[in-house]
C-alpha atoms as a PDB file:
ATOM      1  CA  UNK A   1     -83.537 121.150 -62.183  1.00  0.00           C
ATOM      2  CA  UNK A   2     -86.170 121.477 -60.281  1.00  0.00           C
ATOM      3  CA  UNK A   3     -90.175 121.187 -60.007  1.00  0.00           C
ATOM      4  CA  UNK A   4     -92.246 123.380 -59.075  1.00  0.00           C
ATOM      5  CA  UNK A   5     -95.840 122.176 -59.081  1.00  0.00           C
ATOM      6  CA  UNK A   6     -98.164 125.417 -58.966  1.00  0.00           C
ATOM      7  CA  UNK A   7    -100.199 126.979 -56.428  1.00  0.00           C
ATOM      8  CA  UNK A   8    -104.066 125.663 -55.151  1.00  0.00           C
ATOM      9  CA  UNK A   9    -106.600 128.292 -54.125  1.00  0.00           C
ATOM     10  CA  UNK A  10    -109.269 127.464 -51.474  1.00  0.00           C
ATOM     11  CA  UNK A  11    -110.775 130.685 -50.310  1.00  0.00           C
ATOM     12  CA  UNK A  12    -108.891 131.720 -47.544  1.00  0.00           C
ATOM     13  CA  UNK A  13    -106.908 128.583 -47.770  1.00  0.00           C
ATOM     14  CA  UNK A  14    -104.053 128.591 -50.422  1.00  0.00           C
ATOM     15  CA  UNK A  15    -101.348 126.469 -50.800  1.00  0.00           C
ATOM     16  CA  UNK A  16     -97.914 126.268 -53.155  1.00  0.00           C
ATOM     17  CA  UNK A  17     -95.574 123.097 -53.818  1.00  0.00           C
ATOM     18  CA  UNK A  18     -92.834 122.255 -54.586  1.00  0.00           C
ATOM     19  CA  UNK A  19     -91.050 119.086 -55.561  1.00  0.00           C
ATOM     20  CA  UNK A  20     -87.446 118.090 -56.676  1.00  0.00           C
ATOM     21  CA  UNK A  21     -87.068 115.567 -59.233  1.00  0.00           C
ATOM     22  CA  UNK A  22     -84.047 113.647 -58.841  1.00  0.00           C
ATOM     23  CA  UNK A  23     -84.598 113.269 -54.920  1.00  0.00           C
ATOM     24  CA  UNK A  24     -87.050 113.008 -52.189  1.00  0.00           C
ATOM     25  CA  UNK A  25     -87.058 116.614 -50.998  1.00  0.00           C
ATOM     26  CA  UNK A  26     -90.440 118.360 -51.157  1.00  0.00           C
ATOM     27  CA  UNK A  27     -91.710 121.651 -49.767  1.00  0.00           C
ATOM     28  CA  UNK A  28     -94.917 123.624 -49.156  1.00  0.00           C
ATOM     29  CA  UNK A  29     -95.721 127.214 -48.412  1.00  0.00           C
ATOM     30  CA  UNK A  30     -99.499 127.275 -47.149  1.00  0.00           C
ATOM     31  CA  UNK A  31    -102.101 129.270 -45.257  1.00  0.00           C
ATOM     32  CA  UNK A  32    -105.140 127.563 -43.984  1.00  0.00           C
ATOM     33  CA  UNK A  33    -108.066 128.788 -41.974  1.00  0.00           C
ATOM     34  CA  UNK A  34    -110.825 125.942 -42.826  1.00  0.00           C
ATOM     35  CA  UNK A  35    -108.634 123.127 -43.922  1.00  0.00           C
ATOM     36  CA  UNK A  36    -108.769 119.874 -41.980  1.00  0.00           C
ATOM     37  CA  UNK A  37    -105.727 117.250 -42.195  1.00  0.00           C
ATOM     38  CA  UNK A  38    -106.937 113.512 -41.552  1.00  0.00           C
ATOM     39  CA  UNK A  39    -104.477 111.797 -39.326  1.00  0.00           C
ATOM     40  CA  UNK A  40    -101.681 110.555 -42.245  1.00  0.00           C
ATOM     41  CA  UNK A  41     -97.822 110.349 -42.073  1.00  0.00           C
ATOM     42  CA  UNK A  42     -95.218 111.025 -44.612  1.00  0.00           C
ATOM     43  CA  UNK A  43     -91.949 108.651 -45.966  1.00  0.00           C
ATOM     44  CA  UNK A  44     -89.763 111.234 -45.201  1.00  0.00           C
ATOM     45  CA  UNK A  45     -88.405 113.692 -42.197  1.00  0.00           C
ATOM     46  CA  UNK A  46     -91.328 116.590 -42.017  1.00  0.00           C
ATOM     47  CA  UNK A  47     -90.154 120.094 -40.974  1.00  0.00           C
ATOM     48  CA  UNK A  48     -92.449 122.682 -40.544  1.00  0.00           C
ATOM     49  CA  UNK A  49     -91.684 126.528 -39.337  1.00  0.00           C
ATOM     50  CA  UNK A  50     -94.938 128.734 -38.055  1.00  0.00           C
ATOM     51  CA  UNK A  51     -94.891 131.999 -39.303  1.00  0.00           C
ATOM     52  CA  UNK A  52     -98.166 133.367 -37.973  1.00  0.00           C
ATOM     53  CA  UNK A  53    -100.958 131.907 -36.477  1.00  0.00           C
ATOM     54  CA  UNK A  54    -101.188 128.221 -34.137  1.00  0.00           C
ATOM     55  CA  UNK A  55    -101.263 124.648 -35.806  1.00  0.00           C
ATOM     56  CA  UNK A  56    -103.038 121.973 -33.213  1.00  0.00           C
ATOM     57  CA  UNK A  57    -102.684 118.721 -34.214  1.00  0.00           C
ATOM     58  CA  UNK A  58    -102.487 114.919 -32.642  1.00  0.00           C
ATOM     59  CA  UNK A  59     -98.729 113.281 -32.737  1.00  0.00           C
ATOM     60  CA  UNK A  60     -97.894 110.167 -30.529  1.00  0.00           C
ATOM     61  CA  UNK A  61    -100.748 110.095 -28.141  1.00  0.00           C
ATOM     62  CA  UNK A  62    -100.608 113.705 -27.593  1.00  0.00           C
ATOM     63  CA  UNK A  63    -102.175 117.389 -28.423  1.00  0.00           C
ATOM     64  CA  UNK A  64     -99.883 119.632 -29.458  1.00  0.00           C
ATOM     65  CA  UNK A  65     -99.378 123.427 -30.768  1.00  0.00           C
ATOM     66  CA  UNK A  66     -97.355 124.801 -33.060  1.00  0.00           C
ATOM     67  CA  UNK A  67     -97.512 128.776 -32.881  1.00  0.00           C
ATOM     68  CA  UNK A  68     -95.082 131.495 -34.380  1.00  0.00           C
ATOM     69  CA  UNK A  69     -91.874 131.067 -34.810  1.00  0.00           C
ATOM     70  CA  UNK A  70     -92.096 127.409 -33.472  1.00  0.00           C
ATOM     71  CA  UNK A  71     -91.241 123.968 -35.633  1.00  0.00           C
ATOM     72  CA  UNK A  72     -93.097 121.081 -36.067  1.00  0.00           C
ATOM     73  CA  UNK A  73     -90.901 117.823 -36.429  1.00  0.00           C
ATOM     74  CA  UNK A  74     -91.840 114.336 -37.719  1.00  0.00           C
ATOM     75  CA  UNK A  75     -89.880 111.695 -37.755  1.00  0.00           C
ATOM     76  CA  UNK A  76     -90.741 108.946 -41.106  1.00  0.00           C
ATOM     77  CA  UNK A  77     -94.048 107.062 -40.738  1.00  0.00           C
ATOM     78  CA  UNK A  78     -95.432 109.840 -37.884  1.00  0.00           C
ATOM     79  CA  UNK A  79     -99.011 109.321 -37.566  1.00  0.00           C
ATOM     80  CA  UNK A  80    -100.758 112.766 -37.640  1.00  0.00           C
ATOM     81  CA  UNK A  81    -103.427 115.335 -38.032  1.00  0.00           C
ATOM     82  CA  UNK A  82    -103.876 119.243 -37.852  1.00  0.00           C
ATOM     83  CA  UNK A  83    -106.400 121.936 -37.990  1.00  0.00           C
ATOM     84  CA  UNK A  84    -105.875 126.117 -37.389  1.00  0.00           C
ATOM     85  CA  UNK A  85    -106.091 126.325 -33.387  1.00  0.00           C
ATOM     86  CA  UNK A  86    -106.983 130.623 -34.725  1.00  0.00           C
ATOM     87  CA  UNK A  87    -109.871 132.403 -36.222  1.00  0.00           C
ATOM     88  CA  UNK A  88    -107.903 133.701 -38.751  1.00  0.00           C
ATOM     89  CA  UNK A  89    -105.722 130.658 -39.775  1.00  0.00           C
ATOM     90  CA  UNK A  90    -102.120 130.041 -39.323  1.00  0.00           C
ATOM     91  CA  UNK A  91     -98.872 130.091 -42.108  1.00  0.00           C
ATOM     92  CA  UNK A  92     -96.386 127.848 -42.711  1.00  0.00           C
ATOM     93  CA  UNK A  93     -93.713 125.992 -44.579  1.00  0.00           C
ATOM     94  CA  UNK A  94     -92.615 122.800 -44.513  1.00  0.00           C
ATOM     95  CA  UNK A  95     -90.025 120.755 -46.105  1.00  0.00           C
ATOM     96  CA  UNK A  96     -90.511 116.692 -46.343  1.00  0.00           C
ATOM     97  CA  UNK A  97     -86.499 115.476 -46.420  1.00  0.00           C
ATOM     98  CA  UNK A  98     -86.006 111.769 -47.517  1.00  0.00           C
ATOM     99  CA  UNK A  99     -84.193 109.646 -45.327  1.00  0.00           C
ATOM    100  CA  UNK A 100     -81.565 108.556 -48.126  1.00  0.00           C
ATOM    101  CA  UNK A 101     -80.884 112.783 -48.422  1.00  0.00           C
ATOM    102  CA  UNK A 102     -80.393 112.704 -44.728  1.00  0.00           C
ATOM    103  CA  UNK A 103     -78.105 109.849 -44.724  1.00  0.00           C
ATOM    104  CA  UNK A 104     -76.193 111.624 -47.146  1.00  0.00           C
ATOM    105  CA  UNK A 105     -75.344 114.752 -45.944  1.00  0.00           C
ATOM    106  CA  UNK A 106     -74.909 112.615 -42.245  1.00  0.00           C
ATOM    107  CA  UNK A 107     -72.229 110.507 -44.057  1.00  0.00           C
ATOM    108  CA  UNK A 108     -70.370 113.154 -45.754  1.00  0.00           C
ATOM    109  CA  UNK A 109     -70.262 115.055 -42.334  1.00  0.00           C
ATOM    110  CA  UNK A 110     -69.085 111.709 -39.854  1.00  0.00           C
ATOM    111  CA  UNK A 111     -67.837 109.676 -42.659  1.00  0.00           C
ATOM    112  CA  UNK A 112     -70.424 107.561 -42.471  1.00  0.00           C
ATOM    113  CA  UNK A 113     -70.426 106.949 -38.787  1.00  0.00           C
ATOM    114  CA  UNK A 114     -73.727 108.289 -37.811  1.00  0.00           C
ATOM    115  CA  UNK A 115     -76.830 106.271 -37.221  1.00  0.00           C
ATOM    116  CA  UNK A 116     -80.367 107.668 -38.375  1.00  0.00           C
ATOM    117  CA  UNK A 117     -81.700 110.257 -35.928  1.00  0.00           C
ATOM    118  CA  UNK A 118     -85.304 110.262 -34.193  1.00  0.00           C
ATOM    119  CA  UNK A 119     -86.944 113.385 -33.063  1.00  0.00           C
ATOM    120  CA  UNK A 120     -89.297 112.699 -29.976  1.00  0.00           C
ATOM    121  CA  UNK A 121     -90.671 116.137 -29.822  1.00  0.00           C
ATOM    122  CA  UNK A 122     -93.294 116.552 -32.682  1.00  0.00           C
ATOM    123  CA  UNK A 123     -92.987 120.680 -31.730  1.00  0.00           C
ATOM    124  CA  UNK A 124     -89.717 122.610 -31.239  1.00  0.00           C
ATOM    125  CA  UNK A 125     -88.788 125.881 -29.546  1.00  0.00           C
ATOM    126  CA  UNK A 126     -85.272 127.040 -31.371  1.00  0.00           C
ATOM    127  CA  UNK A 127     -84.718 129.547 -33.453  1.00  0.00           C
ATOM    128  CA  UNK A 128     -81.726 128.392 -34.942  1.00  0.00           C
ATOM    129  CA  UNK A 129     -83.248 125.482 -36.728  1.00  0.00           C
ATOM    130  CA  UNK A 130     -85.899 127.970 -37.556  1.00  0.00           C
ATOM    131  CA  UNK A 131     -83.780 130.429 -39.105  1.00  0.00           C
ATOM    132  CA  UNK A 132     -81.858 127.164 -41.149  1.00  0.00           C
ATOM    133  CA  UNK A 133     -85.067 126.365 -42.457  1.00  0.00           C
ATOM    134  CA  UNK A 134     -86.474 129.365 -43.770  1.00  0.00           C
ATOM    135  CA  UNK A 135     -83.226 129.730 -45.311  1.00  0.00           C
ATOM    136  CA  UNK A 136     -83.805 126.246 -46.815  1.00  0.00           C
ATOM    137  CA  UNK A 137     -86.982 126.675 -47.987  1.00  0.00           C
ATOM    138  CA  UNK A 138     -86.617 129.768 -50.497  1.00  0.00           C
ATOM    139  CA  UNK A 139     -83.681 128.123 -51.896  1.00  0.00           C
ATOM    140  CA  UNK A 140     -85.290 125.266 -52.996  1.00  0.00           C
ATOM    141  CA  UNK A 141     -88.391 126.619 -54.355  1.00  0.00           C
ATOM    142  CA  UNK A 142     -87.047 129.681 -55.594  1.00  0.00           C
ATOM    143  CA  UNK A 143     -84.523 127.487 -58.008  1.00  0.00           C
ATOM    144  CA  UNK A 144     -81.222 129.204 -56.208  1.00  0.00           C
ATOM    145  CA  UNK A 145     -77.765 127.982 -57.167  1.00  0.00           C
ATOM    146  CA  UNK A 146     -76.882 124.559 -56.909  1.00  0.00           C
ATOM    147  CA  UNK A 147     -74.107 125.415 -53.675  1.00  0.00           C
ATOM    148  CA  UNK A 148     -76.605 127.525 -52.287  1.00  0.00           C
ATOM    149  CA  UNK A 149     -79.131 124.616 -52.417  1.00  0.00           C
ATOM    150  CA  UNK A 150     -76.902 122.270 -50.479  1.00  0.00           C
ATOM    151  CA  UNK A 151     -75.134 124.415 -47.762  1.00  0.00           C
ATOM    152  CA  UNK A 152     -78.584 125.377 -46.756  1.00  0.00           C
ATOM    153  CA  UNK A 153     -79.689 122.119 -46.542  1.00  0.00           C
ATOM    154  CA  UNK A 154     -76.461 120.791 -45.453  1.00  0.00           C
ATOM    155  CA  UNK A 155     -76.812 123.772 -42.224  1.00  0.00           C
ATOM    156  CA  UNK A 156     -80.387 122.494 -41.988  1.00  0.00           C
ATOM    157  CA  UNK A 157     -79.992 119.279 -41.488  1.00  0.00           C
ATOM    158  CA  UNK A 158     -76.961 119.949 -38.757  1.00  0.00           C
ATOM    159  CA  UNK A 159     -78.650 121.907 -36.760  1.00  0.00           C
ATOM    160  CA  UNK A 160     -81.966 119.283 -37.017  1.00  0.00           C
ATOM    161  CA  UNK A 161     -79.764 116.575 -35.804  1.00  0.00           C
ATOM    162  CA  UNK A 162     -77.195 117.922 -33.072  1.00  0.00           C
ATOM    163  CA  UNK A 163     -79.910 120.332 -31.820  1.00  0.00           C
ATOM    164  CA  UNK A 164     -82.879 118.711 -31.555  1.00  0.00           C
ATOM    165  CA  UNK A 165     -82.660 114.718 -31.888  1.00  0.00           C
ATOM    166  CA  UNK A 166     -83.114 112.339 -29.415  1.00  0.00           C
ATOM    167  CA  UNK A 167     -81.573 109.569 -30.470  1.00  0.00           C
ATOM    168  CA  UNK A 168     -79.824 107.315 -32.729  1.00  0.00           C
ATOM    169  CA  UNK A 169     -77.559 109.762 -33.985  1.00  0.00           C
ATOM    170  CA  UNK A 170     -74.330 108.165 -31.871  1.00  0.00           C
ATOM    171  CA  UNK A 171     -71.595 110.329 -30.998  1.00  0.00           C
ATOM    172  CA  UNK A 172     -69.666 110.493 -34.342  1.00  0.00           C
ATOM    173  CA  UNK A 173     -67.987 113.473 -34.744  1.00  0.00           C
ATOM    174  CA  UNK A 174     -67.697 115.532 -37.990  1.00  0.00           C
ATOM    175  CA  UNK A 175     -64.332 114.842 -39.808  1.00  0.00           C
ATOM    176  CA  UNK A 176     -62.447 117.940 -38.900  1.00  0.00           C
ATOM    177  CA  UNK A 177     -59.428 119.492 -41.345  1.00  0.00           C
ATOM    178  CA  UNK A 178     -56.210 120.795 -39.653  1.00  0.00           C
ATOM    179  CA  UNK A 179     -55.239 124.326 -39.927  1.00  0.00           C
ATOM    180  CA  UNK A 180     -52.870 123.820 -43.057  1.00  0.00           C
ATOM    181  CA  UNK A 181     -55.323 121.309 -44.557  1.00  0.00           C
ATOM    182  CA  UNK A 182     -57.993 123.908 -44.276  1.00  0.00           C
ATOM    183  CA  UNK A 183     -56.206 126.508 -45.643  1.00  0.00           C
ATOM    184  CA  UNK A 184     -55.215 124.050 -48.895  1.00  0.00           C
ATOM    185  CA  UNK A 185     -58.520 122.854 -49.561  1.00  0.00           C
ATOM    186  CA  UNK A 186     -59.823 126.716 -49.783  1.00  0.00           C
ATOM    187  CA  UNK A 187     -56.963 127.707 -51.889  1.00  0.00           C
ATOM    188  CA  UNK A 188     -58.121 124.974 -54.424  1.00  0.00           C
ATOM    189  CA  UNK A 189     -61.824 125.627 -54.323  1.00  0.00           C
ATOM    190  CA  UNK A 190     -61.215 129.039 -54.305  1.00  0.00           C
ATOM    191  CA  UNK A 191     -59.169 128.401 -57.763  1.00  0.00           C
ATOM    192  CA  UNK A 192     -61.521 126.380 -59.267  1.00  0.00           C
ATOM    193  CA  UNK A 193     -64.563 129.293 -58.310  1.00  0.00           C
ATOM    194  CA  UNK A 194     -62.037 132.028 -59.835  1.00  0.00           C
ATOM    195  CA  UNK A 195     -61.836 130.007 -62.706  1.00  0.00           C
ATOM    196  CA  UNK A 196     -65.454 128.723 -63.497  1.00  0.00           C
ATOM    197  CA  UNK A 197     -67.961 131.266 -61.230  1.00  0.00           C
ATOM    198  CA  UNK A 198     -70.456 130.942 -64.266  1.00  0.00           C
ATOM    199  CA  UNK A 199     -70.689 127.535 -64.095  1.00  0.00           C
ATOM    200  CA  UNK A 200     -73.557 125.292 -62.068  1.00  0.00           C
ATOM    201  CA  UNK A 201     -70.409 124.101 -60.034  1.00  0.00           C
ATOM    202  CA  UNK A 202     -72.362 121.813 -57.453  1.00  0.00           C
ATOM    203  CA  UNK A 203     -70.807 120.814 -54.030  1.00  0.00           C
ATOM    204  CA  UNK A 204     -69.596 117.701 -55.086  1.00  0.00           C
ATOM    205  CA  UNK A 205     -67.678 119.319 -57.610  1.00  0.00           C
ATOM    206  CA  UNK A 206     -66.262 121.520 -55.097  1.00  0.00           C
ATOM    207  CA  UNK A 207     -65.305 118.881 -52.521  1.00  0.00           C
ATOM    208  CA  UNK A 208     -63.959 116.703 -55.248  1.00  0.00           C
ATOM    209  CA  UNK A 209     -61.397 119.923 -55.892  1.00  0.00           C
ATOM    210  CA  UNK A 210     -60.388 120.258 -52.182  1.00  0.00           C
ATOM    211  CA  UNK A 211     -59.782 116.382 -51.853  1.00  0.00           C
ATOM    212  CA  UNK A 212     -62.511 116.171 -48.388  1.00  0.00           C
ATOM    213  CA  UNK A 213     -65.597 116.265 -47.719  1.00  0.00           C
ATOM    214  CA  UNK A 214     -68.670 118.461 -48.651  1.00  0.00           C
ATOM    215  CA  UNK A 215     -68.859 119.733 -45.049  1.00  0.00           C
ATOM    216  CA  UNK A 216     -65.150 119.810 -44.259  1.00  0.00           C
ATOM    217  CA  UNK A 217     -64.507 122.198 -46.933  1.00  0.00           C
ATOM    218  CA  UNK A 218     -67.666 124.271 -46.206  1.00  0.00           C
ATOM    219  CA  UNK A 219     -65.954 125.199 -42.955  1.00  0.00           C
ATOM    220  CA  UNK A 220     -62.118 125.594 -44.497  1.00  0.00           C
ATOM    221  CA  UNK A 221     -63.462 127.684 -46.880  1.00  0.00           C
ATOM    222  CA  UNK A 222     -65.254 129.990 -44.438  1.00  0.00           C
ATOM    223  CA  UNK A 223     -62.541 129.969 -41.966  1.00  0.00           C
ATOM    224  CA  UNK A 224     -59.970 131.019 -44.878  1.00  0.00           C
ATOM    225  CA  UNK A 225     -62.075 133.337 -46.252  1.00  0.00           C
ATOM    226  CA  UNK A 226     -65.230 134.818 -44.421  1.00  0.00           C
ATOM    227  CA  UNK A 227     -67.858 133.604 -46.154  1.00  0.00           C
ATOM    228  CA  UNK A 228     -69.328 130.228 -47.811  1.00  0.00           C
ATOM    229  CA  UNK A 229     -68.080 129.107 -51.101  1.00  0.00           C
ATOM    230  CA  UNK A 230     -71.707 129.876 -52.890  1.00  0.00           C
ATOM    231  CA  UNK A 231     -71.315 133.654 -51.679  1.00  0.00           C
ATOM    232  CA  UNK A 232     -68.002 133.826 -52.714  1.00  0.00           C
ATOM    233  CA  UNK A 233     -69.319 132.478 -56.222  1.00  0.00           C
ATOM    234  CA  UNK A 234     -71.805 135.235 -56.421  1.00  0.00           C
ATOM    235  CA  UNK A 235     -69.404 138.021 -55.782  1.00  0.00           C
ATOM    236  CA  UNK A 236     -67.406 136.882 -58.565  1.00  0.00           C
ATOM    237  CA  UNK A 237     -70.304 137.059 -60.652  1.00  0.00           C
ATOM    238  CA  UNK A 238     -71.458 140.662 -59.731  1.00  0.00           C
ATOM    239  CA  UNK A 239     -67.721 141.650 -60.194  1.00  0.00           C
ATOM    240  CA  UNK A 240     -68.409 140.504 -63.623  1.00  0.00           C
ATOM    241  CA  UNK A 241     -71.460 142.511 -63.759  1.00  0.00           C
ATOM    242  CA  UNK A 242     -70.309 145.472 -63.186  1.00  0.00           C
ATOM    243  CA  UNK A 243     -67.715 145.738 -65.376  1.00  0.00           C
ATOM    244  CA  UNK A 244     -69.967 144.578 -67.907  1.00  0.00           C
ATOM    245  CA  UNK A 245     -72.271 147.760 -67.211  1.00  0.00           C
ATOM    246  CA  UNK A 246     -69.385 149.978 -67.088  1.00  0.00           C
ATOM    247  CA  UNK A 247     -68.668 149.208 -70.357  1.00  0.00           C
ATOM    248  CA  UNK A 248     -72.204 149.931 -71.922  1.00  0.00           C
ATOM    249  CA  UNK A 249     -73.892 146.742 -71.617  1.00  0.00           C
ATOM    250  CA  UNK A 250     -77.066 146.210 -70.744  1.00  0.00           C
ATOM    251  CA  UNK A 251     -78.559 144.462 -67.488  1.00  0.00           C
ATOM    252  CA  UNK A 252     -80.022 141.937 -68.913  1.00  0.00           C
ATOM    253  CA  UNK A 253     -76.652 141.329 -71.207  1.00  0.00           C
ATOM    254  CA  UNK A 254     -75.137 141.436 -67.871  1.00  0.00           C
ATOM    255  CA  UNK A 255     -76.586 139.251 -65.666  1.00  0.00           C
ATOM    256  CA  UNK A 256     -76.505 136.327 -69.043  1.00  0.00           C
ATOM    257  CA  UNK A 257     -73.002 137.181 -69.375  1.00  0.00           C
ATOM    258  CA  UNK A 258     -71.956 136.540 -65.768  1.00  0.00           C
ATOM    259  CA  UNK A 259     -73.979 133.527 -64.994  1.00  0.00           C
ATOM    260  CA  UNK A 260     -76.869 134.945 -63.156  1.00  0.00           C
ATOM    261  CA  UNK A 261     -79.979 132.273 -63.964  1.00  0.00           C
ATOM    262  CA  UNK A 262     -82.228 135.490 -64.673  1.00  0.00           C
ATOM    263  CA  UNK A 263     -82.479 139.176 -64.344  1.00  0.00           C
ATOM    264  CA  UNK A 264     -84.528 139.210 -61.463  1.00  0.00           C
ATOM    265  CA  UNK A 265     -81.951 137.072 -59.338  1.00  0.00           C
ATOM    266  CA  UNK A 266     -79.230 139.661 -60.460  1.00  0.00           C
ATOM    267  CA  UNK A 267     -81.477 142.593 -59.781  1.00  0.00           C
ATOM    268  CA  UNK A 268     -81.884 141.533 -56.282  1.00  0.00           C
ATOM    269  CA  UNK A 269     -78.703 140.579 -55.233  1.00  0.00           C
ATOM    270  CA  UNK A 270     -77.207 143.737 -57.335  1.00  0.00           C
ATOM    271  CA  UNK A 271     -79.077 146.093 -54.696  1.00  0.00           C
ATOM    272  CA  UNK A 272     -78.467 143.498 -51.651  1.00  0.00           C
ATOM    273  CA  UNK A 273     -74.399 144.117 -52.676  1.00  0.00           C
ATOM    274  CA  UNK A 274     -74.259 147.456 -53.738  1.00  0.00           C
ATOM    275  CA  UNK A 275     -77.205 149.882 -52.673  1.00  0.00           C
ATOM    276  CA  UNK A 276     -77.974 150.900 -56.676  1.00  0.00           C
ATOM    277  CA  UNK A 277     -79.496 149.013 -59.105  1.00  0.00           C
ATOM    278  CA  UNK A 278     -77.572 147.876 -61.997  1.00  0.00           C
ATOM    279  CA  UNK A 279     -79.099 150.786 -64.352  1.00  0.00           C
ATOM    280  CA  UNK A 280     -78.342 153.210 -61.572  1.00  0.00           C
ATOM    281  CA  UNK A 281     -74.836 152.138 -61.958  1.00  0.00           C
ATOM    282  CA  UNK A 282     -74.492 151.584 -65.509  1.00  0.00           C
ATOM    283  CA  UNK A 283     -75.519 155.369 -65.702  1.00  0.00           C
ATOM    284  CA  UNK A 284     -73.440 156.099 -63.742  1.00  0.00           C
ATOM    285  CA  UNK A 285     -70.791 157.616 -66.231  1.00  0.00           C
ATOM    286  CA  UNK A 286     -68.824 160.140 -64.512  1.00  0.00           C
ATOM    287  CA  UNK A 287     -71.058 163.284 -65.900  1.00  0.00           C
ATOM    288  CA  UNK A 288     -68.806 162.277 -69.189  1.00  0.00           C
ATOM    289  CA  UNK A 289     -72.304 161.954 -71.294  1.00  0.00           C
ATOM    290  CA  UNK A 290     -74.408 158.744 -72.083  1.00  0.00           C
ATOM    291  CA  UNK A 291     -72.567 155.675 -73.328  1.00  0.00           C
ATOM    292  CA  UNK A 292     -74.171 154.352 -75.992  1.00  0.00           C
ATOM    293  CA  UNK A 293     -75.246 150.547 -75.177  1.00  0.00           C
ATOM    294  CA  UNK A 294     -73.823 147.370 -76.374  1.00  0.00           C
ATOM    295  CA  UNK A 295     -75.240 144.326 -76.995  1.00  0.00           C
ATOM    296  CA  UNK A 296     -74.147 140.601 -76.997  1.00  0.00           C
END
């Protein structure tokens, strides 16, 4: 599970955090116009993505700004400070990654064979880290699936590392699957999905089905099969869905029944999928008269 700790409300500052439990991975989604950061550093890698406004701030010796669309990146024990360089503030989020979670997902891509990476640029121009990360950071705060959770940060962390690091990655390369190895660890995964999509299946239990690793069968799965193993998990669920609303039941009986974590998350991805809502559809009855509902 995880924790989210609230939102603080300065004004025109405000500020929400977030904060897993079982693992050093924080984030924040803040806006500050008045707000002052004294010159501190964190334990962890700091991301942060710009999404309006300019960020100054002191890093190594130097001034820097961070405006939209641009990263800041810290590497562990990075003295600095930071202040709006607007009138009107600046927004941004920012993910603090422990270096034990980045070891991880490094080993299970190289086996092990990568050293710890160091970022000598504390601001970033590349908008495919920044799209990883603000795909990260809903997914953690918003409490998404557990294989949603770690292919985002599992992307996030790739492109952090081969894109932008300086050094001390080392040239391992990820541990690659041939074409009939890729195609067997999908088929298994893709079994064990078909056969527990309501389930909290997490990563692990994924790659422990296909016999590799987490990110090897990421990319077998997506090769076989078009898409990433957590989107492949929801469509099974909203296949569920809707034959649970074409039989009479209600959406929130639906979304329970088919191993949606609330209504909301099923509303939303319903629409995303289909282009109705799930009453829309369950209405939908063929001009055949209204279906009298069933409940679980």
């Amino acid at each position: 599970m995880s924790g989210y700790e609230g939102q603080a409300d300065g004004g025109d500052d405000w500020a929400s955090y977030w904060r897993d439990p079982h693992r050093p991975l924080e984030a924040m989604h803040a806006h500050f116009v008045r707000h002052v950061f004294h010159l501190h550093s964190h334990d962890a890698y700091s991301f942060a993505v710009t999404e309006s406004g300019a960020q100054r701030f002191r890093c190594r010796g130097g001034g820097h700004t961070s405006s939209t669309g641009m990263i800041m990146a810290f590497n562990p024990d990075d003295p600095h400070d930071g202040e709006s360089a607007e009138e009107l503030g600046f927004t941004y989020r920012i993910m603090h990654i422990g270096p034990e979670v980045v070891r991880d997902v490094l080993d299970d891509i190289t086996g092990g064979r990568a050293r710890m990476p160091l970022f000598d640029r504390p601001v970033v121009d590349d908008p495919v880290l920044a799209r990883a990360l603000r795909r990260l950071h809903p997914a953690l705060v918003g409490g998404a699936d557990p294989l949603v959770r770690e292919e985002r940060l599992t992307a996030a962390v790739t492109a952090m590392v081969r894109r932008n690091a300086s050094s001390g990655t080392g040239s391992a390369a990820p541990r690659e699957l041939s074409g009939g190895g890729q195609t067997h660890a999908a088929r298994r995964v893709r079994a064990l999905l078909d056969e527990a999509y309501e389930r909290d299946l997490t990563a692990q239990d994924l790659a422990d089905a296909a016999g590799c690793s987490r990110f090897a069968l990421y990319r077998a799965f997506r090769a076989v099969y078009g898409m990433p193993p957590s989107d492949y998990q929801r469509l099974l669920r909203l296949r569920k869905a809707r034959g649970l609303l074409a039989a009479g039941h209600s959406a929130a009986d639906a979304a329970a029944l088919s191993g949606f974590a609330d209504q909301a998350h099923f509303h939303r991805w319903f629409v995303r999928s289909f282009g109705v809502t799930p009453g829309m559809f369950g209405r939908a009855d063929g001009g055949t008269g209204a279906r009298p509902r069933v409940h679980a």
